[in-house]
N, C-alpha and C. Protein backbone atom coordinates (compact mmCIF):
# COMPACT_ATOMS: atom_id res chain seq x y z
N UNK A 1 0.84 -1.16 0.00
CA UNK A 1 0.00 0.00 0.00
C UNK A 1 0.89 1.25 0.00
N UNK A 2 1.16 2.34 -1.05
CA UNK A 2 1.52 3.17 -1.11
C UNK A 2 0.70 4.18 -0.07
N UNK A 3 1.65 5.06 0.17
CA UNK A 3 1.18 6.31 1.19
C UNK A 3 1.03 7.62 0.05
N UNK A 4 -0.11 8.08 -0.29
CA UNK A 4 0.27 10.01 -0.80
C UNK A 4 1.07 10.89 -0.04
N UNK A 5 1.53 11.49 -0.72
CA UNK A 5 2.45 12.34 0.30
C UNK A 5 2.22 13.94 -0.05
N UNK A 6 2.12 14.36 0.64
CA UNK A 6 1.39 15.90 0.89
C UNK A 6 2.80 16.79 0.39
N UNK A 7 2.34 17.93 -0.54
CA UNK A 7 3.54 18.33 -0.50
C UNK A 7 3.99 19.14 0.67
N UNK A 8 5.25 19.85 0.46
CA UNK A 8 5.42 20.23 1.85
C UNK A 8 4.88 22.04 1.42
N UNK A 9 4.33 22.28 3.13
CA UNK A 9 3.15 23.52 3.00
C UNK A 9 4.74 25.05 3.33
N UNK A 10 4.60 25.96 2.83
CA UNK A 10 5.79 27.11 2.90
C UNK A 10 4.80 27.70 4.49
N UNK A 11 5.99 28.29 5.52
CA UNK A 11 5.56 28.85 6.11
C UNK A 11 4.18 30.00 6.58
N UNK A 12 3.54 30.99 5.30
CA UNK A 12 2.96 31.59 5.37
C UNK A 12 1.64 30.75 4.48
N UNK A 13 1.51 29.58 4.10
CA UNK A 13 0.82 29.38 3.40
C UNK A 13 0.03 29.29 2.45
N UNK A 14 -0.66 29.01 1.39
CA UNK A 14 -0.88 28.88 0.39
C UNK A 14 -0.79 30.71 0.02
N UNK A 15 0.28 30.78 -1.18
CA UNK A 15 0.78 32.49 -1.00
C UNK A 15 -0.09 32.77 -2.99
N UNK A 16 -0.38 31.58 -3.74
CA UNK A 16 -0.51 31.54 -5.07
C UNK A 16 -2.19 30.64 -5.49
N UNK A 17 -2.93 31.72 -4.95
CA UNK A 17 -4.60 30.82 -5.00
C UNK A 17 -4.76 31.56 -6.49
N UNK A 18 -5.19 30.46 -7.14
CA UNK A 18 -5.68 30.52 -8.63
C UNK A 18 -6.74 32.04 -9.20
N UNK A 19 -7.71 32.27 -7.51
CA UNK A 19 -8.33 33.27 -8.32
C UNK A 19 -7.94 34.55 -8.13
N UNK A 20 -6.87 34.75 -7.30
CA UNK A 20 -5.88 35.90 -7.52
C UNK A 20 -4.32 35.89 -8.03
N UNK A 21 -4.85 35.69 -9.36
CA UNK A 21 -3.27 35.44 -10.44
C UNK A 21 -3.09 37.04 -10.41
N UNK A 22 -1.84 37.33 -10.83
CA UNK A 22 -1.05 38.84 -10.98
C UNK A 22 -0.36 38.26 -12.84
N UNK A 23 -0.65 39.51 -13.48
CA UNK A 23 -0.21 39.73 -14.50
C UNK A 23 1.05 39.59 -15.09
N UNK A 24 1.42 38.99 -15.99
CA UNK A 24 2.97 38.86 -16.29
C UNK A 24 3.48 40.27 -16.81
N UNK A 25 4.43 40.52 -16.16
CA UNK A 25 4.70 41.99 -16.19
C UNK A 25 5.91 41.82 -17.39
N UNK A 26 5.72 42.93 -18.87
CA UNK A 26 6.59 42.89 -19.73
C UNK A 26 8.08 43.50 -19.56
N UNK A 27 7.68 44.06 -18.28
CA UNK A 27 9.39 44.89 -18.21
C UNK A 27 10.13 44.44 -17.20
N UNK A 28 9.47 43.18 -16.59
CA UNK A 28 10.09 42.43 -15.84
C UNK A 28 10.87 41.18 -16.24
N UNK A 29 11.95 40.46 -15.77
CA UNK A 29 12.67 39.08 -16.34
C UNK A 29 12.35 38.63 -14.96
N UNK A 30 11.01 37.51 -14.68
CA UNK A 30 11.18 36.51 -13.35
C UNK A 30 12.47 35.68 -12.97
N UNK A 31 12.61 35.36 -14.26
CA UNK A 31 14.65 34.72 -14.16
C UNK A 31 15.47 35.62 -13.43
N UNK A 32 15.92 37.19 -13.65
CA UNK A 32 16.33 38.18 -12.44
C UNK A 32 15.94 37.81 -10.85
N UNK A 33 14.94 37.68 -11.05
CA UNK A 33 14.42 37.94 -9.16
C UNK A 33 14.87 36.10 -9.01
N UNK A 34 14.62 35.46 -9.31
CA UNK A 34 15.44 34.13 -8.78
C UNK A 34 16.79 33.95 -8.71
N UNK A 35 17.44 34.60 -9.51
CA UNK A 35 18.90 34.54 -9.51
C UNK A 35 19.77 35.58 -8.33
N UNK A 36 18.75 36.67 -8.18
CA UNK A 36 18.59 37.81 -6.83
C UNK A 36 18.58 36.69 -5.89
N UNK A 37 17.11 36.38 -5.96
CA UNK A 37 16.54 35.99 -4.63
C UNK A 37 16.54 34.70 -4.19
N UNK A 38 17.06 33.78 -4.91
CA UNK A 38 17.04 32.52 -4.97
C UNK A 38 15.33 32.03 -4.48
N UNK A 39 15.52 31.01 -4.64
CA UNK A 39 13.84 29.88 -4.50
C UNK A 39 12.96 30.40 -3.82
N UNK A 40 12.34 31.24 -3.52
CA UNK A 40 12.14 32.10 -2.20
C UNK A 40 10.61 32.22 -2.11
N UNK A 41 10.14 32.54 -1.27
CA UNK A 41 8.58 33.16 -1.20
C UNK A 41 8.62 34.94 -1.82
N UNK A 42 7.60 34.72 -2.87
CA UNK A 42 7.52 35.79 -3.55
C UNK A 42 5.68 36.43 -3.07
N UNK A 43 6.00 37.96 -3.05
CA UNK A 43 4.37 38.76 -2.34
C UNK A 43 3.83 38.69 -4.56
N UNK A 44 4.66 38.62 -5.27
CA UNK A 44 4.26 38.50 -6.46
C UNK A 44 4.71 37.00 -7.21
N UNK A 45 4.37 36.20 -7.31
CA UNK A 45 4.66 35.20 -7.94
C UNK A 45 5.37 34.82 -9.04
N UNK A 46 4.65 35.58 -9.85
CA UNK A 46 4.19 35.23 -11.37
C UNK A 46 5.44 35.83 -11.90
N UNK A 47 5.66 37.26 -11.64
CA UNK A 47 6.74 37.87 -11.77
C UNK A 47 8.44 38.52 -10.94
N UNK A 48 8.36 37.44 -10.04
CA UNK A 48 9.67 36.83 -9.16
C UNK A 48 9.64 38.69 -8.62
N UNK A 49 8.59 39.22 -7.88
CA UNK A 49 8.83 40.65 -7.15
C UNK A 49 8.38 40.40 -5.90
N UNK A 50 9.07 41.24 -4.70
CA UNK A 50 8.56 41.40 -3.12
C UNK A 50 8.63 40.16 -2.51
N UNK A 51 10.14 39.69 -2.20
CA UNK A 51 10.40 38.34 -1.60
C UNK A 51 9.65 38.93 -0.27
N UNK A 52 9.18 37.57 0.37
CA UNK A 52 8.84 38.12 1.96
C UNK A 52 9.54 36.83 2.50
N UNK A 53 10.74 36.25 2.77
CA UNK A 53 10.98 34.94 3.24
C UNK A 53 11.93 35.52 5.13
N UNK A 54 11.81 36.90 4.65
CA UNK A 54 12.66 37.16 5.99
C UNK A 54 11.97 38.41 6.24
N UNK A 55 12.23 38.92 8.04
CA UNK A 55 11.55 40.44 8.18
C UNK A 55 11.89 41.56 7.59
N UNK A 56 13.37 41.30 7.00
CA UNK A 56 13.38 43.09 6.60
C UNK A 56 12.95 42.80 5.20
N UNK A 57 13.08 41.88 4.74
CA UNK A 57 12.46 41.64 2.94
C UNK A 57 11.11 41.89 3.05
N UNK A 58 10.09 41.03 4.13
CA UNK A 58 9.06 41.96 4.32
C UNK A 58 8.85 43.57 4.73
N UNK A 59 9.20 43.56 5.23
CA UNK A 59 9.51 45.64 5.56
C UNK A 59 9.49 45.69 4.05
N UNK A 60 10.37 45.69 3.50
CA UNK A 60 11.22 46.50 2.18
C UNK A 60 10.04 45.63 0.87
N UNK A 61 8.96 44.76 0.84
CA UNK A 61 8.18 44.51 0.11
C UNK A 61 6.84 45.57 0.48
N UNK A 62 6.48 45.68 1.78
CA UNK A 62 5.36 46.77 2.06
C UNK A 62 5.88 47.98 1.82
N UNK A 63 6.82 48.42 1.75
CA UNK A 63 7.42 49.90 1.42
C UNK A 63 7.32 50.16 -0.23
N UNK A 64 8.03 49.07 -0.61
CA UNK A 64 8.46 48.98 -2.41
C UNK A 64 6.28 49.39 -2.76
N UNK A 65 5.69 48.34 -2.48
CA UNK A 65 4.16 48.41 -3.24
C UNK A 65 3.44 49.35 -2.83
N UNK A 66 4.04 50.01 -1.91
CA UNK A 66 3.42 51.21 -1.78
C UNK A 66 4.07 53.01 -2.14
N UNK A 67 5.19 52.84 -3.13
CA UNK A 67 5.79 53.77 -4.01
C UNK A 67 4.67 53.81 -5.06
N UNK A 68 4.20 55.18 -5.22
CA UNK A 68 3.47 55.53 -6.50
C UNK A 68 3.86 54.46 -7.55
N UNK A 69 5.03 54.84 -8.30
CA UNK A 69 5.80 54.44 -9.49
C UNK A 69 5.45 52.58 -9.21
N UNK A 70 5.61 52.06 -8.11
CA UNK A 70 5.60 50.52 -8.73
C UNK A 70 3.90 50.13 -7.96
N UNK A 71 3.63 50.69 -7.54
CA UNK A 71 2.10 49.95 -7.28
C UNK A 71 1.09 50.55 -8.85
N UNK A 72 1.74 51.57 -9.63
CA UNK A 72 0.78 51.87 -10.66
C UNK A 72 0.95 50.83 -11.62
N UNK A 73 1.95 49.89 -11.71
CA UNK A 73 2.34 48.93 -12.37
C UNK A 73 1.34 47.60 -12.46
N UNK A 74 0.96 47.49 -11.38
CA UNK A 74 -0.55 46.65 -11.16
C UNK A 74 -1.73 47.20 -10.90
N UNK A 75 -2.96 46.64 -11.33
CA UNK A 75 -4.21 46.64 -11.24
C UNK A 75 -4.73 47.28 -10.27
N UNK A 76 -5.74 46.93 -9.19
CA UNK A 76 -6.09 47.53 -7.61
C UNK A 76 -6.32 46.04 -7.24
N UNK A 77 -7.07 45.45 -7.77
CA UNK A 77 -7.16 43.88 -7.17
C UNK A 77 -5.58 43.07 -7.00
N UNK A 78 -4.70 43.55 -8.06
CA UNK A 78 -3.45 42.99 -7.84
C UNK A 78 -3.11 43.34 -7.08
N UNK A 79 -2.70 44.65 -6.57
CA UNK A 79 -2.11 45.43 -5.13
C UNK A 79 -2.69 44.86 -4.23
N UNK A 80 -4.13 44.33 -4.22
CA UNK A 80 -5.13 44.04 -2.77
C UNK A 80 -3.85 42.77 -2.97
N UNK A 81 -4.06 41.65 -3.66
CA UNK A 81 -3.58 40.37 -3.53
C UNK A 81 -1.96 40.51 -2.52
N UNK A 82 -1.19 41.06 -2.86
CA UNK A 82 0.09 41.95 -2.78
C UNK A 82 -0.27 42.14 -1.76
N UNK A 83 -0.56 42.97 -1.26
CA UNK A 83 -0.29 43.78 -0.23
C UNK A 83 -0.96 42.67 1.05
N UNK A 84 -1.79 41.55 0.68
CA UNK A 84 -2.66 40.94 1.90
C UNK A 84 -1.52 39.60 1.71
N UNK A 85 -0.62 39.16 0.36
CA UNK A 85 0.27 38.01 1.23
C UNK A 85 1.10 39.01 1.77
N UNK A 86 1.83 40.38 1.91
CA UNK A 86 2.44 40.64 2.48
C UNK A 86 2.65 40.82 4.00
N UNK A 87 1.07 41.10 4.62
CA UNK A 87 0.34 41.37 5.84
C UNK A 87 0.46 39.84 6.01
N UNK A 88 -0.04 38.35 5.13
CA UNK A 88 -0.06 37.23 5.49
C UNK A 88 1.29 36.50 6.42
N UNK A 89 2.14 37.13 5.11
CA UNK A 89 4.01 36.96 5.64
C UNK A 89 3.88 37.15 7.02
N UNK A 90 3.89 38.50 7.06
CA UNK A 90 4.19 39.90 8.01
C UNK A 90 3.60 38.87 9.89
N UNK A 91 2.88 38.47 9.42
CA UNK A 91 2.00 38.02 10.80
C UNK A 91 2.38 36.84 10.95
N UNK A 92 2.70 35.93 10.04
CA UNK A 92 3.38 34.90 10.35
C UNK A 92 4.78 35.01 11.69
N UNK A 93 5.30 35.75 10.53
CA UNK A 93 6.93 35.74 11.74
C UNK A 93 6.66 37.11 12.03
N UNK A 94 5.90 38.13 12.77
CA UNK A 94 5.43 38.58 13.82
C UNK A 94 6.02 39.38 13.38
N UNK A 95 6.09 40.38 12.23
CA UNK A 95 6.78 41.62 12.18
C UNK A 95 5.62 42.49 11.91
N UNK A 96 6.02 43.83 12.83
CA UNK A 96 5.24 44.80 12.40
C UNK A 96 5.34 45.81 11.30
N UNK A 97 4.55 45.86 10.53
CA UNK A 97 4.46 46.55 9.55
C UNK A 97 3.98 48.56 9.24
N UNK A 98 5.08 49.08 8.83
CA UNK A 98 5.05 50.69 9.09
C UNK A 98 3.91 51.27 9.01
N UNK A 99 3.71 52.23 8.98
CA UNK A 99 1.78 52.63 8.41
C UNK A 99 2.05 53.76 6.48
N UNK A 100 1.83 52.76 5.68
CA UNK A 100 2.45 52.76 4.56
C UNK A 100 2.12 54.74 4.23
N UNK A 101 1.26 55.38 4.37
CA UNK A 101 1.39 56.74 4.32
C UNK A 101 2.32 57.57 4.87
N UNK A 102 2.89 56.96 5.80
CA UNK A 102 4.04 57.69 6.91
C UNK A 102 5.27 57.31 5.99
N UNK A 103 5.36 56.55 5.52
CA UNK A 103 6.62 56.34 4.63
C UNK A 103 6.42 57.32 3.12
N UNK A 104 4.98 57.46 2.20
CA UNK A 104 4.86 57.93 1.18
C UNK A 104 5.35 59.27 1.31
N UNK A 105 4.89 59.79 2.71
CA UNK A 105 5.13 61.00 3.03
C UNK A 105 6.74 61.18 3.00
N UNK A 106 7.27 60.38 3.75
CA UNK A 106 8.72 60.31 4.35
C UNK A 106 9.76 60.66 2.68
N UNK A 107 8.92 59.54 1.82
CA UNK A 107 9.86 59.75 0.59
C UNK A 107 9.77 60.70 0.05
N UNK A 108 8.35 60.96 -0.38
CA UNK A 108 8.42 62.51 -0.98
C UNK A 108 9.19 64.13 -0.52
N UNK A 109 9.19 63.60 0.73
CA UNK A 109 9.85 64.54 1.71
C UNK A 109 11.34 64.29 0.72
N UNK A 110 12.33 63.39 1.03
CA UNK A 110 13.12 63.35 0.62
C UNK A 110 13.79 63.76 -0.41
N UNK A 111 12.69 63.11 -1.84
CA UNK A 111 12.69 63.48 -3.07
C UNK A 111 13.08 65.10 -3.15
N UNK A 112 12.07 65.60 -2.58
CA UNK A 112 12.04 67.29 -2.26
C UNK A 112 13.31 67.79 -2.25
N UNK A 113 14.60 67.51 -1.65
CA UNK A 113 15.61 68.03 -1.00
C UNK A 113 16.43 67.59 -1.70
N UNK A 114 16.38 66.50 -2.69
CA UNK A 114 17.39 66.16 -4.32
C UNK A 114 17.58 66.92 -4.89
């Protein structure tokens, strides 16, 4: 009698549900972000963007999708998808996450003084 064998489940859990696919992005190479990021848990899948496999990669994935310039790059349902495995990550290994306006502000501030 053979046994099935379950595959094995990634820490934050099912991160790639069928009815929230993300768009294959043309100005992206997914081959880049694996060769970056190696095998990793991606907040975008499809197109190897916003590893969350550690806390500051999460930090630095809720910061990145919430820059004007790369959240206009996706949809609003894509950002929802995005932004909720990132919160999924985020709560897993117990990191708190900035309050993403306090940073929009923070950069523009910055920008300003270039």
């Amino acid at each position: 009698m053979s046994v099935a064998r379950r595959p094995a489940r990634d820490p934050v859990g099912s991160l790639t549900p069928t009815r929230n696919r993300i768009h294959r992005r043309h100005d992206v190479v997914p081959q880049q972000g694996l060769e970056k990021y190696g095998a990793t848990l991606f907040a975008d899948p499809t197109n190897k963007k916003y590893p969350i496999d550690t806390p500051g990669r999460i930090k630095a994935a809720w910061a990145y999708i919430h820059q004007p310039r790369n959240a206009a790059k996706y949809t609003a349902g894509e950002r929802r998808t995005i932004m909720s495995r990132i919160r999924k990550a985020a709560k897993v290994r117990r990191v708190a996450l900035p309050d993403p306006d306090e940073f929009v502000e923070l950069m523009k501030r910055l920008r300003k003084k270039r």
